[in-house]
Protein backbone atom coordinates (compact mmCIF):
# COMPACT_ATOMS: atom_id res chain seq x y z
CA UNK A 1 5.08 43.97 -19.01
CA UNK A 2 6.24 43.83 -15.42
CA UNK A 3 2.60 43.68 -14.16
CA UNK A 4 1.72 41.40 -16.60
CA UNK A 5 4.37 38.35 -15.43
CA UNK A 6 2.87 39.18 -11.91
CA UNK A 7 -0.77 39.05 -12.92
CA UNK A 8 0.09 35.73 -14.24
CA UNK A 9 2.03 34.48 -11.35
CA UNK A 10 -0.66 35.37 -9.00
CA UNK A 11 -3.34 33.26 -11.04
CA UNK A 12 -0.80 29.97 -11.38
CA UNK A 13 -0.40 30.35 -7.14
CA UNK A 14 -4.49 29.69 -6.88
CA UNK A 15 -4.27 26.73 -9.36
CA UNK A 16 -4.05 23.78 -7.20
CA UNK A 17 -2.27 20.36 -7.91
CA UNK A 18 -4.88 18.73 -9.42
CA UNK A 19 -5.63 21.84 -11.89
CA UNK A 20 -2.20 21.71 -13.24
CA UNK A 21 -1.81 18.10 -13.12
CA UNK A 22 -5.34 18.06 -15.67
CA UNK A 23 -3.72 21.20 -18.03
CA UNK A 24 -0.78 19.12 -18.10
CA UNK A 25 -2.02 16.14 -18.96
CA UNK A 26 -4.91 17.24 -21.13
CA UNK A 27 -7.66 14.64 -20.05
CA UNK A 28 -9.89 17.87 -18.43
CA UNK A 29 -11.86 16.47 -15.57
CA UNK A 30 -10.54 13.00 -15.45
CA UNK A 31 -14.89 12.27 -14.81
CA UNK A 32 -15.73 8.35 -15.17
CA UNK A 33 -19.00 7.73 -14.44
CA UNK A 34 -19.92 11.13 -13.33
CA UNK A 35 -17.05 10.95 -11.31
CA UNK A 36 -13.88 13.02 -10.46
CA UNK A 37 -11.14 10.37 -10.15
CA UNK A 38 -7.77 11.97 -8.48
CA UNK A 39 -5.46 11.41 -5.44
CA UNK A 40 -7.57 12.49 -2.97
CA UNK A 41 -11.18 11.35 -4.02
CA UNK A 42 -9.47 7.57 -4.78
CA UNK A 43 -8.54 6.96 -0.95
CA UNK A 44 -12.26 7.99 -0.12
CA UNK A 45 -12.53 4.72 -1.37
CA UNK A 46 -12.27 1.63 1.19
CA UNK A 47 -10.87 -0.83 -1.05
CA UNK A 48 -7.89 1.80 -2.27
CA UNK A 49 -6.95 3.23 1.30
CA UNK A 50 -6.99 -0.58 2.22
CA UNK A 51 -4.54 -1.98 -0.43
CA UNK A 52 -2.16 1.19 -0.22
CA UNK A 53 -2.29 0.62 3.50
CA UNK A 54 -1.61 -3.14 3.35
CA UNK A 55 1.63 -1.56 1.50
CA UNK A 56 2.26 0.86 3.49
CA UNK A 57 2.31 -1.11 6.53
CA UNK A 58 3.94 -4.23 4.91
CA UNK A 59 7.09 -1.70 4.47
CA UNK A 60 7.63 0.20 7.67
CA UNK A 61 6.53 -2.75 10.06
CA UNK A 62 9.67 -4.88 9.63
CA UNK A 63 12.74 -4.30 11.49
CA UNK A 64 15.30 -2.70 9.46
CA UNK A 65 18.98 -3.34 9.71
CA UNK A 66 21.68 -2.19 8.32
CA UNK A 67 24.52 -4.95 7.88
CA UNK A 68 28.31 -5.00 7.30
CA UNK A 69 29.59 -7.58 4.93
CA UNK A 70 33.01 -9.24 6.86
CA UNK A 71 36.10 -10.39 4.53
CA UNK A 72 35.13 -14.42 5.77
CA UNK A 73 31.84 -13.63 4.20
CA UNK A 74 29.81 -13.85 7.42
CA UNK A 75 28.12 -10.41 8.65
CA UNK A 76 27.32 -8.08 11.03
CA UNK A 77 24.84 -5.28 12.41
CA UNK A 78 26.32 -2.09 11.73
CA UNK A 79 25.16 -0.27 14.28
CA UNK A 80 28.16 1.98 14.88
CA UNK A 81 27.51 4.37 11.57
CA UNK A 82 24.47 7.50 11.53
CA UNK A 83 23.12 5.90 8.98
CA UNK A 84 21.76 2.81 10.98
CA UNK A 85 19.77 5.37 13.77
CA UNK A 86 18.61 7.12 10.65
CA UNK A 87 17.31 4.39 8.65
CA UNK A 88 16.01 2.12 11.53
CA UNK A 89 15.06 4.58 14.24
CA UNK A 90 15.00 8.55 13.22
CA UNK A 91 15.22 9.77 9.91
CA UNK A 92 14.06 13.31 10.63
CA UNK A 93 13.33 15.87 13.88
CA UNK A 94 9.67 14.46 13.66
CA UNK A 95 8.84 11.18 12.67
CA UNK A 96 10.24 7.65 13.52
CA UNK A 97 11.08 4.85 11.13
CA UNK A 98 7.79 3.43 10.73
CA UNK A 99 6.18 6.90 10.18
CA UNK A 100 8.45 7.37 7.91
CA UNK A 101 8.49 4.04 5.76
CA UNK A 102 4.78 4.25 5.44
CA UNK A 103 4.31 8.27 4.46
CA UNK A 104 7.00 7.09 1.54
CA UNK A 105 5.28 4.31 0.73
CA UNK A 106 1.84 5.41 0.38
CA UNK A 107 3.35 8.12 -1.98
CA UNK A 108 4.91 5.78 -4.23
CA UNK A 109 1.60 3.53 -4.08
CA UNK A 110 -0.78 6.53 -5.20
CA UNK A 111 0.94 8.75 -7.44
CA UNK A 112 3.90 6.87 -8.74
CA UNK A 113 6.81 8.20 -6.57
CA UNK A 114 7.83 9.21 -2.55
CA UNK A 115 10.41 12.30 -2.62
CA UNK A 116 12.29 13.14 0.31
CA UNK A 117 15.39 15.79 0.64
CA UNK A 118 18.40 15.01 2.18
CA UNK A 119 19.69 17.35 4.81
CA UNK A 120 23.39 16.55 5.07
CA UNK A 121 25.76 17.12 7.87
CA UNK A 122 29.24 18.66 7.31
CA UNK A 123 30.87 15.54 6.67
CA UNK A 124 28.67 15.03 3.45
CA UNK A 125 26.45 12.31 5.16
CA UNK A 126 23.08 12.37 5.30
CA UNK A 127 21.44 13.45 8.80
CA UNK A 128 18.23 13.79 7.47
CA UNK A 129 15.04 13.10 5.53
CA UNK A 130 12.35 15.23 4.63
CA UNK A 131 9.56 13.80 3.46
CA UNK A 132 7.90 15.88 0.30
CA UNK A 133 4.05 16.00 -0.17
CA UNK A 134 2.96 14.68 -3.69
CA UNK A 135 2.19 17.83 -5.85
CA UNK A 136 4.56 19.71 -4.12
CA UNK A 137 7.28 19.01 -6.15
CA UNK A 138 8.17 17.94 -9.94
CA UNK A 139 11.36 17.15 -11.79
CA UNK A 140 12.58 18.76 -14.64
CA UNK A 141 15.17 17.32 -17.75
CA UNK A 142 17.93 19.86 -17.75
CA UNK A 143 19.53 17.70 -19.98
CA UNK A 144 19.83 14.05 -21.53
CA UNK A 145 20.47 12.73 -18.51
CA UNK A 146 20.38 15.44 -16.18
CA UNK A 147 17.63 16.25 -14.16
CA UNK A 148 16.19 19.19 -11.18
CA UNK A 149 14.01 18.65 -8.82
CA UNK A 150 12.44 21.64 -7.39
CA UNK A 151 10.18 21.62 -4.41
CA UNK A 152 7.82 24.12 -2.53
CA UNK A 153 5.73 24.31 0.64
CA UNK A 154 2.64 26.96 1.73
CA UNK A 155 5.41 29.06 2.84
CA UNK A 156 7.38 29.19 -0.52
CA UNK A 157 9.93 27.68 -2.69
CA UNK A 158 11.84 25.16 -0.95
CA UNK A 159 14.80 25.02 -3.55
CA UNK A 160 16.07 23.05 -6.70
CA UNK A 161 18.07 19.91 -6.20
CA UNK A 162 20.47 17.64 -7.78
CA UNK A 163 19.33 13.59 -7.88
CA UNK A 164 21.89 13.08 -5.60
CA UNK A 165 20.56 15.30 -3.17
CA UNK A 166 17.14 13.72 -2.86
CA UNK A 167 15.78 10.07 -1.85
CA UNK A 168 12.87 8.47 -4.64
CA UNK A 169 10.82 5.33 -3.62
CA UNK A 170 9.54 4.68 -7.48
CA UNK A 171 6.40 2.47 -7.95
CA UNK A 172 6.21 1.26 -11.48
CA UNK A 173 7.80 3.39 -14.26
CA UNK A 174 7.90 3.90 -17.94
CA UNK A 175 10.12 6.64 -17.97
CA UNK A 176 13.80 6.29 -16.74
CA UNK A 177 13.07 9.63 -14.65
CA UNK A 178 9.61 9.52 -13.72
CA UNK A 179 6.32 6.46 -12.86
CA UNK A 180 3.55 5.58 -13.77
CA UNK A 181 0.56 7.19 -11.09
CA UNK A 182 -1.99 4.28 -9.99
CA UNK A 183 -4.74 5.89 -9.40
CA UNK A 184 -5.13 7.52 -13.13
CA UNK A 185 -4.34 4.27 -14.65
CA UNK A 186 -7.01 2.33 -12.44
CA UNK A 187 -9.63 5.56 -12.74
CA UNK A 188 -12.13 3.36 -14.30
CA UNK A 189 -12.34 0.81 -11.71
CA UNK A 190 -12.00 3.45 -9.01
CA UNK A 191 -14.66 5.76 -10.33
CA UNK A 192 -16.86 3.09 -11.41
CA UNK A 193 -16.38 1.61 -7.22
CA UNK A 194 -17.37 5.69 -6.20
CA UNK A 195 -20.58 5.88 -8.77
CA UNK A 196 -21.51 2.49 -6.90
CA UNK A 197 -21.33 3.74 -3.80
CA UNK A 198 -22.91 7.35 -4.48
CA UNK A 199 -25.68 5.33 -6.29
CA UNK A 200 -26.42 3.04 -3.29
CA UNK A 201 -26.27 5.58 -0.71
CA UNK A 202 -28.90 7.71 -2.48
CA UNK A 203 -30.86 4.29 -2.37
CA UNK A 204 -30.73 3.82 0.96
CA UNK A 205 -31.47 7.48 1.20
CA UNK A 206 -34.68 7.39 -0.25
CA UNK A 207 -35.65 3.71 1.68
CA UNK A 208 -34.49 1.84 -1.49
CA UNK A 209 -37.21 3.24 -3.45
CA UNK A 210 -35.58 6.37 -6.10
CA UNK A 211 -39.01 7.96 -7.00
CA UNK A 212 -42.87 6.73 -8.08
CA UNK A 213 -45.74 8.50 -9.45
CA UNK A 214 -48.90 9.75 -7.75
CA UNK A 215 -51.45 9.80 -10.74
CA UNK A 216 -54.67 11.89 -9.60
CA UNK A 217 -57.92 12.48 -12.11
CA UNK A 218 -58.23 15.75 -12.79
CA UNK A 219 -55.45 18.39 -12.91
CA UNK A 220 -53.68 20.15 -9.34
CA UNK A 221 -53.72 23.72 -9.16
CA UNK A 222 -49.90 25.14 -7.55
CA UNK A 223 -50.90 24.71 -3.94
CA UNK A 224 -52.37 21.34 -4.26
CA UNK A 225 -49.07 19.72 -5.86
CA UNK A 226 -47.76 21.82 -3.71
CA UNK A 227 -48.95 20.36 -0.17
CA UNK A 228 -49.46 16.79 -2.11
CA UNK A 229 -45.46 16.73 -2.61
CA UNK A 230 -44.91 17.97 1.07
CA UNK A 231 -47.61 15.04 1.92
CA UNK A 232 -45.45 12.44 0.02
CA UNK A 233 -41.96 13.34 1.21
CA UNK A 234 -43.77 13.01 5.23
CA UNK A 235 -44.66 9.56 3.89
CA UNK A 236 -41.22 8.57 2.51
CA UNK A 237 -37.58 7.92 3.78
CA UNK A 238 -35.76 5.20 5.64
CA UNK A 239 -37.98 5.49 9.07
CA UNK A 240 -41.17 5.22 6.89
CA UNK A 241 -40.48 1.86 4.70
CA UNK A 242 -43.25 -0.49 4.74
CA UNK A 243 -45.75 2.14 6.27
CA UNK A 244 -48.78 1.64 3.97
CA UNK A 245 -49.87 4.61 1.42
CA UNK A 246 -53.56 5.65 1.75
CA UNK A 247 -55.19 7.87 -1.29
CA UNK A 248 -58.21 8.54 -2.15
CA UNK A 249 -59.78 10.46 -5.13
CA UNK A 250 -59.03 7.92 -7.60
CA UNK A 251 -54.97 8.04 -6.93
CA UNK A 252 -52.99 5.51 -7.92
CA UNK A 253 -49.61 5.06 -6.97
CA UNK A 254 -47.00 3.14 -10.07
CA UNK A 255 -43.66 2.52 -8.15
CA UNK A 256 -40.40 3.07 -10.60
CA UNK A 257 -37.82 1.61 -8.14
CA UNK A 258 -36.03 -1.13 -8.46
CA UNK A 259 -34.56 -3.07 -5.09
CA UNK A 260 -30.75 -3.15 -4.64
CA UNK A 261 -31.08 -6.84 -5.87
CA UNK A 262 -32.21 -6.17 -9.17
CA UNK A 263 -29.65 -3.27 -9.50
CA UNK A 264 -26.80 -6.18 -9.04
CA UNK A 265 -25.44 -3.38 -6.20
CA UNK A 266 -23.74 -6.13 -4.28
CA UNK A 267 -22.36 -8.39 -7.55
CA UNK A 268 -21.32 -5.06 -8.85
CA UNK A 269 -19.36 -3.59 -5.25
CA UNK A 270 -17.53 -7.14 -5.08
CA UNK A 271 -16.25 -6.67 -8.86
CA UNK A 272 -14.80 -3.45 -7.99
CA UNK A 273 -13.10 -4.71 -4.94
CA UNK A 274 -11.40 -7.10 -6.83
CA UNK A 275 -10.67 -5.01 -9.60
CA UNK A 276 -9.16 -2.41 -7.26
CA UNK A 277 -7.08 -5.40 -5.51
CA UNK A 278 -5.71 -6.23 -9.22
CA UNK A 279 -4.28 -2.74 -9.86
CA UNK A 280 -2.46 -3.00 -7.11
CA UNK A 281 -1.48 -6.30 -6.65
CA UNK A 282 -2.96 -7.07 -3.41
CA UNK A 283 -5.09 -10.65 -2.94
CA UNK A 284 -8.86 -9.49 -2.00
CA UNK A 285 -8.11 -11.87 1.09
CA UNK A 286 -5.69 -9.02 2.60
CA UNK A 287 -8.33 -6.65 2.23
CA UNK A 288 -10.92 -8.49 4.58
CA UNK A 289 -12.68 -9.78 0.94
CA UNK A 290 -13.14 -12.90 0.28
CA UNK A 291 -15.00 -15.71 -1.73
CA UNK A 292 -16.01 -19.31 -1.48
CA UNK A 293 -12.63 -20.54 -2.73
CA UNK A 294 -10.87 -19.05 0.15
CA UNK A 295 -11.06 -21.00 3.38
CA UNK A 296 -9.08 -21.29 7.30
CA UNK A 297 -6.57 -23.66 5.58
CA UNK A 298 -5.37 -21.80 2.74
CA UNK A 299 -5.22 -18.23 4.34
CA UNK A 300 -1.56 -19.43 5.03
CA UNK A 301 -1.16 -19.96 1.68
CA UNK A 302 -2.71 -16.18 1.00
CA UNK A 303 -0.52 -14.73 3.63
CA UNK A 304 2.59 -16.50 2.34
CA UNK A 305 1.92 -15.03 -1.35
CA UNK A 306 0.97 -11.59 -0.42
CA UNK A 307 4.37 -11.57 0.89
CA UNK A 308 6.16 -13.03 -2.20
CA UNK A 309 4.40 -11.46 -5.00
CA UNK A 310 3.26 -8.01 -2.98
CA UNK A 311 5.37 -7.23 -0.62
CA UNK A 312 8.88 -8.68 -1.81
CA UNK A 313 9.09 -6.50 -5.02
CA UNK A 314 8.63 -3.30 -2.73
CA UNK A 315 10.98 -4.55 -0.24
CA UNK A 316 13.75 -5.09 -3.09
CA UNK A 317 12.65 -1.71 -4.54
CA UNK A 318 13.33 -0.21 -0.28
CA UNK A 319 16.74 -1.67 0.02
CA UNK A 320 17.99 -1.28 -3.16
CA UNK A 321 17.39 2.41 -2.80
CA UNK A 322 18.94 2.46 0.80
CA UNK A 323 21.95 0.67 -0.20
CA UNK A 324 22.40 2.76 -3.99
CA UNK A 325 20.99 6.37 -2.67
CA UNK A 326 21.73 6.67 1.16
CA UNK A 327 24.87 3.91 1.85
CA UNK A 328 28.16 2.86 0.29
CA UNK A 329 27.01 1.75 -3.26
CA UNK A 330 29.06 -0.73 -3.94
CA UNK A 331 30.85 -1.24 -0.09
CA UNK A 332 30.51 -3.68 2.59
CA UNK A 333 27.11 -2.22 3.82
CA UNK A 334 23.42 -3.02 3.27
CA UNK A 335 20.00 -2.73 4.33
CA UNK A 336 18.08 -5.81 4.83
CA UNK A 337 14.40 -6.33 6.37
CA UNK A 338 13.69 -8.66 8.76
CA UNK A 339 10.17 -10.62 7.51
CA UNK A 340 10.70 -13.91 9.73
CA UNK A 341 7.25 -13.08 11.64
CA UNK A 342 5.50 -12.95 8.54
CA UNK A 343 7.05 -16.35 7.34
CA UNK A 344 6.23 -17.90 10.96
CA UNK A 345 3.86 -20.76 10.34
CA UNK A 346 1.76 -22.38 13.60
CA UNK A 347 3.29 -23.66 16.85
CA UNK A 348 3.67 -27.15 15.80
CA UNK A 349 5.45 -26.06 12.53
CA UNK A 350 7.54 -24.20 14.30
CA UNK A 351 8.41 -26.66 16.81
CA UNK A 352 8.98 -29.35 13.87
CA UNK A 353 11.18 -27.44 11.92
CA UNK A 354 13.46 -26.74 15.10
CA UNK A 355 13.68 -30.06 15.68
CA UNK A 356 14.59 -31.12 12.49
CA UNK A 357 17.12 -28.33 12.19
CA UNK A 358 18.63 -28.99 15.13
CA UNK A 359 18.32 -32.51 14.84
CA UNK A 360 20.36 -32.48 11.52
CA UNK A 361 23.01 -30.25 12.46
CA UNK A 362 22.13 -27.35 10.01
CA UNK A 363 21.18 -25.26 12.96
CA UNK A 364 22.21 -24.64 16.69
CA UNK A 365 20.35 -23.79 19.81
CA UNK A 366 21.11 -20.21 19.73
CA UNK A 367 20.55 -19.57 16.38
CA UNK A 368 17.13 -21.17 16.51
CA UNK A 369 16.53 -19.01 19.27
CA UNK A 370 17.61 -15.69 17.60
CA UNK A 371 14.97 -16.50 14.98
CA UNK A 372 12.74 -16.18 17.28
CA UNK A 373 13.64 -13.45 18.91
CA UNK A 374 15.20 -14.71 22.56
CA UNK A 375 18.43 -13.84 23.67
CA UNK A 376 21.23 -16.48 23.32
CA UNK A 377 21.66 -19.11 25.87
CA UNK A 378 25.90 -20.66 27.59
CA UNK A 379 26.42 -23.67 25.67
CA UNK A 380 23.68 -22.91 22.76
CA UNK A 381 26.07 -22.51 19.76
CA UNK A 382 27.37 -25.96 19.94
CA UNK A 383 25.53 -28.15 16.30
CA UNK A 384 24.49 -31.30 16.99
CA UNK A 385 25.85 -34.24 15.17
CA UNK A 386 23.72 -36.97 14.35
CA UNK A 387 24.72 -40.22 15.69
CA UNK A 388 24.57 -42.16 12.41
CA UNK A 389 26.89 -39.17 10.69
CA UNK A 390 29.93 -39.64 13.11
CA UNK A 391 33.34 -40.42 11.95
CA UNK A 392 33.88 -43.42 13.88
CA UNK A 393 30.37 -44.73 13.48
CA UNK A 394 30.91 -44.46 9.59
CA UNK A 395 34.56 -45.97 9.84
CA UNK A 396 33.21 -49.05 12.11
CA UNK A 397 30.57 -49.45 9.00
CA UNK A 398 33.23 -49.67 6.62
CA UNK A 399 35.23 -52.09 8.74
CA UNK A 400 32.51 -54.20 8.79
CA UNK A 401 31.41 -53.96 5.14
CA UNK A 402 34.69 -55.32 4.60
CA UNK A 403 34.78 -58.33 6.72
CA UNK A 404 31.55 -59.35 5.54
CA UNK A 405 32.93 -59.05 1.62
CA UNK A 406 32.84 -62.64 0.80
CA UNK A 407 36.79 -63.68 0.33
């Protein structure tokens, strides 16, 4: 019996991820279009590695700060707590902030969820975080409402952990414990976006023309279709499009290709990049696709959105996590990211709204110049009060309203 659990723990060690994700899930192959759709074949695609990057990159190139909420409501960098050199600087021995942000990210954006373990000091607080490849871990329901995580690496079982002793980045979810993977639920327009590609390659391949036929009277013993074939394929290929055919004997040559034009190859290839974009939320603008509708003047308006409806919901999902997972729950702290250079419009707009601000009151020198990133100036946090808006301007008005009342 013994060598019978080991015979069978030695063939689950050879499957890999993708075997036991399929006897898992039941769906075999997961072929569409003569296609193997998974993880790894999906970011072989330009249009997926582009929109999880866009992610990616919209979520570990802000600043992050960590903040401390004062009693008069106003607040403050914390930067005197681990937690703010972990989050915004080093989370682990080998990888900075950014690294760090966008290995999560593109994790949660492919298969559903980023896992990372925290390695805690004696104190109880988190030094740490270990970033978990996808496949390398799963979580199991202990209970109702209790749940293991239990992760491994080429070298072995890592160990089994309590939720409170890892950090999840979810994506979108169903499950209260578990989300929804992206690349199985867009498989058809992924694997449809790889047959295109495959299809057109082996167009290109054969000089855009897939095969003919060389009709000949008579019949071809073995060595004469023999050398003809070996004739042809001299005659064929990329370098010899347009070269002109010469038979004799009565050939005839009938051409079955079709050009790339009357295959649709390029309607087809800018469906799928679109389609791709909609899965994941990303405007076809961000991915260096666009169409007649989108010009120089509204790629501000682009820009602005991808931000709102693509980025903000992943940012919430970030800090949310930070402040729940990794801070004070409920306390004075929280995580914030700093966006303003994605919300910067042109020079003039800039330098309009500063006056205006200014102008008005609602902002001061110093804070204007914060915004922008330059270091406060003597005499800068002085507001400026607009003349019309002083209090003995506005009491000389009245005074004068009332001598002109009629008596």
């Amino acid at each position: 019996m013994g060598l019978l659990s080991k015979a069978f723990e030695s063939k689950a060690r050879e499957l890999t991820y993708d075997q036991i994700a399929d006897l898992i899930d039941g769906t075999g192959e997961r072929m569409v279009a003569g296609v193997a759709v998974n993880d790894k074949t999906a970011l072989q695609v330009s249009t997926v590695l582009a929109c999880v990057k866009i992610i990616a990159d919209g979520c570990a190139t802000p600043k992050l700060h960590v903040f401390r909420e004062k009693s008069d409501m106003t607040r403050e960098k914390a930067t005197n707590i681990p937690e703010y050199r972990l989050l915004s600087r080093r989370p682990n021995e080998w990888q900075t902030s950014f690294e760090w942000r966008r290995q999560m990210t593109i994790h949660a954006a492919l298969t559903g969820t980023g896992l990372s373990i925290k390695v805690r000091g004696d104190n109880r607080r988190v030094r740490e975080l270990i970033p978990v490849q996808p496949g390398r871990w799963d979580v199991t329901k202990v209970g109702r409402y209790e749940l293991r995580y239990r992760c491994w690496d080429e070298f072995g079982l890592i160990g089994e952990f309590e939720p409170d002793d890892v950090f999840l980045l979810n994506g979108v979810q169903w499950d209260w414990c578990s989300s929804l993977n992206a690349v199985h639920l867009a498989r058809h327009a992924i694997g449809l976006a790889i047959a295109t590609e495959k299809s057109q390659s082996a167009m290109h391949k054969n000089g855009l023309r897939t095969s003919g036929v060389y009709s000949v009277d008579g019949t071809l013993t073995a060595e004469q279709h023999q050398r003809l074939t070996e004739w042809i394929d001299k005659k064929s290929g990329p370098s010899k499009v347009g070269t002109p055919l010469i038979l004799d004997k009565g050939a005839k040559w009938l051409s079955t290709a079709i050009s790339g034009v009357d295959a649709q190859h390029v309607e087809t290839r800018r469906l799928q990049v679109e389609e791709i974009c909609r899965s994941y939320g990303v405007f076809p603008i961000m991915v260096g696709h666009s169409d007649k509708s989108a010009t120089f003047a509204s790629s501000e308006a682009f820009f602005s959105a991808h931000l709102i409806h693509c980025l903000a919901p992943w940012h919430a999902a970030w800090a949310q996590r930070f402040d729940e997972m990794l801070l004070d729950g409920a306390g004075p702290l929280f995580t914030e990211f700093d966006t303003r250079y994605m919300r910067a419009g042109s020079i003039k707009d800039r330098a309009l709204y500063a006056r205006t601000m200014i102008e008005m009151g609602l902002l001061n020198a110093n804070e204007y110049r914060d915004e922008e990133g330059r270091d406060p100036r003597p005499g800068g946090d002085e507001y400026l009060k607009p003349m019309n808006m002083s209090s003995s301007q506005t009491q000389g008005s009245n005074d004068e309203n009332e001598d002109e009342k009629p008596s």
